[in-house]
N, C-alpha and C. Protein backbone atom coordinates (compact mmCIF):
# COMPACT_ATOMS: atom_id res chain seq x y z
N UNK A 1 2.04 22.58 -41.29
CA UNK A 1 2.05 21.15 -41.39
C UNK A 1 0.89 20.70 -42.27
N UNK A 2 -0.08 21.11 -42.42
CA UNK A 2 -1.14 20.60 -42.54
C UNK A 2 -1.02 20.98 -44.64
N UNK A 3 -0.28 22.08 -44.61
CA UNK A 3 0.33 22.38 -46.17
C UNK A 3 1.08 20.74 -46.85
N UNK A 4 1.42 20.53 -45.80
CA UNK A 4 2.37 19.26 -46.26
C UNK A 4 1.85 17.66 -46.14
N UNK A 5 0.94 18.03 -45.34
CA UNK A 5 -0.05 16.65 -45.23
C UNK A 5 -1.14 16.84 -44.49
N UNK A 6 -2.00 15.42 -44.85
CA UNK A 6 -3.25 15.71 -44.74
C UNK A 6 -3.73 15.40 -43.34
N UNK A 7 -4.10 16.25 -42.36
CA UNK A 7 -4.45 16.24 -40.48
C UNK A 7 -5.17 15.06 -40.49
N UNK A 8 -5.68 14.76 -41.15
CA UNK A 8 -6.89 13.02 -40.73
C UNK A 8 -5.98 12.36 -40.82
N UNK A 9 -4.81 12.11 -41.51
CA UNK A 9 -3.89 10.80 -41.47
C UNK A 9 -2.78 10.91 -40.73
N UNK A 10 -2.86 10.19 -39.26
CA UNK A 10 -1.96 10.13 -38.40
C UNK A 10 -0.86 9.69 -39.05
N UNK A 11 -0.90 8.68 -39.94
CA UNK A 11 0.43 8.41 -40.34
C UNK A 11 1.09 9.16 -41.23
N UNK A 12 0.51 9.94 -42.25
CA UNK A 12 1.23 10.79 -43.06
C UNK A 12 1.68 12.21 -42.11
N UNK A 13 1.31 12.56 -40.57
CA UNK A 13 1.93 13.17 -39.73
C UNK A 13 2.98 12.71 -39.23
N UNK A 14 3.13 11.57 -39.07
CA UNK A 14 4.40 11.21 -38.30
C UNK A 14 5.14 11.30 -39.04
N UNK A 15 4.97 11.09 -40.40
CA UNK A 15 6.09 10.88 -41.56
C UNK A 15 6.84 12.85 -41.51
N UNK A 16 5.89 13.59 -41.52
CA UNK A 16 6.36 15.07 -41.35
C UNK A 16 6.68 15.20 -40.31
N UNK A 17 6.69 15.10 -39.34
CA UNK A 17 6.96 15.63 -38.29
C UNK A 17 8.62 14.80 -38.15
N UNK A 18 8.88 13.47 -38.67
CA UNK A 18 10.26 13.14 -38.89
C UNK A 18 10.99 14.28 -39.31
N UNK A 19 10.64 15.41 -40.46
CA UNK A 19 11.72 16.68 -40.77
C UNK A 19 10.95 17.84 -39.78
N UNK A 20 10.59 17.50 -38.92
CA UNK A 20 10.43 19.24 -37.86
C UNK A 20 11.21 19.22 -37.17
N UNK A 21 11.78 20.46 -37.25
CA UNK A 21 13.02 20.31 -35.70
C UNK A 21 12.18 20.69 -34.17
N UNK A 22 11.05 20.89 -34.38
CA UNK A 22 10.03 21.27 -33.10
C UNK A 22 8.96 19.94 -33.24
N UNK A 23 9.73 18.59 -33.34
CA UNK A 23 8.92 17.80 -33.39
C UNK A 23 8.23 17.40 -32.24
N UNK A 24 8.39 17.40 -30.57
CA UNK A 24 7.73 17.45 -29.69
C UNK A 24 6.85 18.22 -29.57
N UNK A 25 6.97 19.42 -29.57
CA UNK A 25 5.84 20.47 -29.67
C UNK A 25 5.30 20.19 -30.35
N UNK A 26 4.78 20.18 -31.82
CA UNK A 26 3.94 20.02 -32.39
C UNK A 26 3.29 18.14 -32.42
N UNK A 27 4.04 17.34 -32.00
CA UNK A 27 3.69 16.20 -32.13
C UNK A 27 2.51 16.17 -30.23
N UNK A 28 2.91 16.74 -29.36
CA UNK A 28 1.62 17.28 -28.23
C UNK A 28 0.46 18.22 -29.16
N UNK A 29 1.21 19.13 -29.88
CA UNK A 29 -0.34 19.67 -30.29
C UNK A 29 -1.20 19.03 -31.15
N UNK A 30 -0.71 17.88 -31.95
CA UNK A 30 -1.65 17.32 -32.65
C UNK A 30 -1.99 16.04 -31.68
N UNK A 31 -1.75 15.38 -30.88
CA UNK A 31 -2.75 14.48 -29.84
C UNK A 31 -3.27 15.03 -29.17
N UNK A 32 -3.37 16.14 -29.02
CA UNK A 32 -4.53 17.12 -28.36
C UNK A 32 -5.43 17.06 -29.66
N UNK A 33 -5.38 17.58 -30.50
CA UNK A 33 -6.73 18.09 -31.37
C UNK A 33 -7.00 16.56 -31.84
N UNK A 34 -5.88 15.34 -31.96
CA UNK A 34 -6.61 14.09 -32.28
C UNK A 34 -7.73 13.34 -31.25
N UNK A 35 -7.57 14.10 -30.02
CA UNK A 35 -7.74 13.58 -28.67
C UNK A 35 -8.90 14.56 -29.01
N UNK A 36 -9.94 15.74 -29.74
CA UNK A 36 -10.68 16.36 -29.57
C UNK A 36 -11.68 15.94 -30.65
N UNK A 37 -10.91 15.43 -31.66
CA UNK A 37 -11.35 14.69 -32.59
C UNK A 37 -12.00 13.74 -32.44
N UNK A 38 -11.62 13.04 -31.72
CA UNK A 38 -11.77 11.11 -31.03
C UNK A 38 -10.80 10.51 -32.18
N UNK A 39 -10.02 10.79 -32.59
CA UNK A 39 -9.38 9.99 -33.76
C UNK A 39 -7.88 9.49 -32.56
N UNK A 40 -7.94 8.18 -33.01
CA UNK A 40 -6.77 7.12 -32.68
C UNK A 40 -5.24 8.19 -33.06
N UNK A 41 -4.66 8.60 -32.13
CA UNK A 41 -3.12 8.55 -32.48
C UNK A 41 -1.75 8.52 -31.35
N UNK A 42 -1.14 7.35 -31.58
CA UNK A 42 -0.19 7.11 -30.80
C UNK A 42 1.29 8.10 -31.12
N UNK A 43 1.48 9.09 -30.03
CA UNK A 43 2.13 9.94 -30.05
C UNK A 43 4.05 9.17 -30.19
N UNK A 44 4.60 9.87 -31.22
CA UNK A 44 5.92 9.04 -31.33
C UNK A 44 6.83 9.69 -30.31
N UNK A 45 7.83 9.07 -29.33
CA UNK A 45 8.27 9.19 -28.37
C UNK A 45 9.94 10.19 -29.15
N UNK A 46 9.89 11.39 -28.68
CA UNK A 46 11.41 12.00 -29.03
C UNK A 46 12.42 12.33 -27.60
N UNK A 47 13.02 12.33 -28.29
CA UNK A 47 14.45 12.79 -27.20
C UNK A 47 15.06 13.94 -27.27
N UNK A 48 15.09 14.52 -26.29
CA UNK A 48 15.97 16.25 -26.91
C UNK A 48 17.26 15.90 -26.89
N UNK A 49 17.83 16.40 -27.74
CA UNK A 49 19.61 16.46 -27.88
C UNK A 49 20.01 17.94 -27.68
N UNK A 50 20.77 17.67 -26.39
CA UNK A 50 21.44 18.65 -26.06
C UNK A 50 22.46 19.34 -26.69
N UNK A 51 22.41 20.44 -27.13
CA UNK A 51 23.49 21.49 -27.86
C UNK A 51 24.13 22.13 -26.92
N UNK A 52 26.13 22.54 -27.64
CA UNK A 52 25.93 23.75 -26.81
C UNK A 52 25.47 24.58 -27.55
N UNK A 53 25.77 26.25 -27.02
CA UNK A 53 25.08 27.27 -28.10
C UNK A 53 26.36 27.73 -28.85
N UNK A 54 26.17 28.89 -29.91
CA UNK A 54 26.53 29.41 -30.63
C UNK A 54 27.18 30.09 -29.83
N UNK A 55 29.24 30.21 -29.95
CA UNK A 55 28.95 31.50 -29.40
C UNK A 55 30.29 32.11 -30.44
N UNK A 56 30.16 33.24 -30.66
CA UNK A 56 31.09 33.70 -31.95
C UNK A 56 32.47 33.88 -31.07
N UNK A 57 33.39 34.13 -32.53
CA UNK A 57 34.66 34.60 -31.55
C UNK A 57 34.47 36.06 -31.91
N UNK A 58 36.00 36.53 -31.07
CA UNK A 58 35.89 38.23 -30.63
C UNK A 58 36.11 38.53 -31.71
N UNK A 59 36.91 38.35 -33.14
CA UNK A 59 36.76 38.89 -34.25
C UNK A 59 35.69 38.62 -34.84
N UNK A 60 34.95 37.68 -34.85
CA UNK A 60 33.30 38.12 -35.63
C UNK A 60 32.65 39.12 -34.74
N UNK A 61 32.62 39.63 -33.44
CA UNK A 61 31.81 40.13 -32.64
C UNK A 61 32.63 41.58 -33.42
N UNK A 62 33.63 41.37 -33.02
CA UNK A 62 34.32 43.27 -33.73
C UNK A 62 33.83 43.15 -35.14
N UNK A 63 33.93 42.48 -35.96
CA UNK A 63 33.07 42.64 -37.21
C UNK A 63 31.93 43.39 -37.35
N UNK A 64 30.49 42.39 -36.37
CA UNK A 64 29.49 42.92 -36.34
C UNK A 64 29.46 44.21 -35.98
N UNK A 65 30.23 44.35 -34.91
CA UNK A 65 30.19 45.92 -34.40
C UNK A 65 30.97 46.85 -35.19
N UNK A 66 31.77 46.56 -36.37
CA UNK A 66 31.92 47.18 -37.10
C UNK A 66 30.78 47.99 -38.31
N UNK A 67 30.34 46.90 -38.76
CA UNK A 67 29.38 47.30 -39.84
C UNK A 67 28.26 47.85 -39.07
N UNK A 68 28.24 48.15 -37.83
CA UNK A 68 26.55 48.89 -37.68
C UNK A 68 27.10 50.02 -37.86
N UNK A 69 25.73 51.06 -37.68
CA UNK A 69 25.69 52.60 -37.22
C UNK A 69 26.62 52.93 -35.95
N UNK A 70 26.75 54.05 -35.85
CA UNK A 70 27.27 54.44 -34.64
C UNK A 70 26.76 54.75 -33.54
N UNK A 71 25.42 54.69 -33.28
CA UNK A 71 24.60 54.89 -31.97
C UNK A 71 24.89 52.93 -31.64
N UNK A 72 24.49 51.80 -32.87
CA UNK A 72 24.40 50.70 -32.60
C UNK A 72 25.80 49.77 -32.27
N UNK A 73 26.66 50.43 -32.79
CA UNK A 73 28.05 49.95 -32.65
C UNK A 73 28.22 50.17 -31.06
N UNK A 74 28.24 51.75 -30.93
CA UNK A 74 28.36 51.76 -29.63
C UNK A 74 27.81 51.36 -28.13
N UNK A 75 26.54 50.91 -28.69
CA UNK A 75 25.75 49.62 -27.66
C UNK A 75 26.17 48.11 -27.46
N UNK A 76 26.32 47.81 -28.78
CA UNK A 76 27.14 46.63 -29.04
C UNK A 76 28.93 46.57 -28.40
N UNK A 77 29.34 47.64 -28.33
CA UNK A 77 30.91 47.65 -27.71
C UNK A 77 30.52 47.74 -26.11
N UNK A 78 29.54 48.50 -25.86
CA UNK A 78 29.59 48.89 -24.36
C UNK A 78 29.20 47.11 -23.45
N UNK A 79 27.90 46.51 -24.69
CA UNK A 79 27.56 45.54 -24.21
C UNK A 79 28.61 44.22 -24.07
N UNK A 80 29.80 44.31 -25.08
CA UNK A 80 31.04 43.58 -25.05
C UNK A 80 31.96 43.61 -24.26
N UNK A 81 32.02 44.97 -23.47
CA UNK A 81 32.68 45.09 -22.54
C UNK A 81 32.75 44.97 -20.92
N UNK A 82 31.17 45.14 -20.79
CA UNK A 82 30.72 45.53 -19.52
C UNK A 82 30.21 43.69 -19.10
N UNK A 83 29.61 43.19 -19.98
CA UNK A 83 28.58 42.03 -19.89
C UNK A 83 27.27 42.13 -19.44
N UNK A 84 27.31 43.69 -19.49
CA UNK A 84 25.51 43.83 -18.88
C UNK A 84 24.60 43.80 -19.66
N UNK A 85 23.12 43.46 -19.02
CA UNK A 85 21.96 43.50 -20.39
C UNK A 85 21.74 44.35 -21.12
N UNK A 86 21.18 43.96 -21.96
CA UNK A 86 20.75 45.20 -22.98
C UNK A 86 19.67 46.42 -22.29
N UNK A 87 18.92 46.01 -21.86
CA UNK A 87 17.84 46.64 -21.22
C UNK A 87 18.43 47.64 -19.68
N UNK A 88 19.82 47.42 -19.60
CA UNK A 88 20.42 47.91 -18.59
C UNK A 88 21.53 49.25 -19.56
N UNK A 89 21.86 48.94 -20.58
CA UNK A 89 22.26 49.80 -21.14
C UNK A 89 21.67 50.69 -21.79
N UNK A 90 20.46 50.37 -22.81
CA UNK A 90 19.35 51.53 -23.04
C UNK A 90 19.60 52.02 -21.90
N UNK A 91 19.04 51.57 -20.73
CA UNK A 91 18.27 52.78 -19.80
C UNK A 91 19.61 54.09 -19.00
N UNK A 92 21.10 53.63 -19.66
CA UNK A 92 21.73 53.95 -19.33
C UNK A 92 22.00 55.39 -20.49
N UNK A 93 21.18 55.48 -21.75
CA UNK A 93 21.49 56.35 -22.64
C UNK A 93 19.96 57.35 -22.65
């Protein structure tokens, strides 16, 4: 952030932090360090918008598991099939 504008000017922050998609987070970490500063800044109020997530269909998933290796394919199929974690299948090889 600070590449893109200058930290003493609260207002040329708010103006960046309009294109952050982690604009809460970083809009708390800078009224903390303005707040350490003693410098004036009124924190701009955001809203989270709820997404759902990503989730592919079964022909992109056979895709992916196409193009890997064959130790990785076959983690990726076992993990498509079973629904168990990853960390449950390593420990299974």
């Amino acid at each position: 952030m600070s590449k893109s504008s200058k930290l003493d000017s609260p207002e040329e922050i708010k103006a960046a932090l309009s294109t952050n998609s982690t604009k809460k987070l970083a809009c708390d970490i800078l009224a903390d360090n303005y707040r350490y500063r003693q410098t004036l800044f009124n924190k701009p109020r955001y809203e989270r918008i709820e997404k759902l997530p990503f989730i592919p269909l079964e022909n992109e998933i056979d895709l992916l598991i196409g193009g890997c290796s064959p130790k990785t394919s076959t983690v990726l199929q076992t993990l498509k099939e079973t629904g168990a974690r990853i960390g449950e299948i390593w420990e299974l090889i």
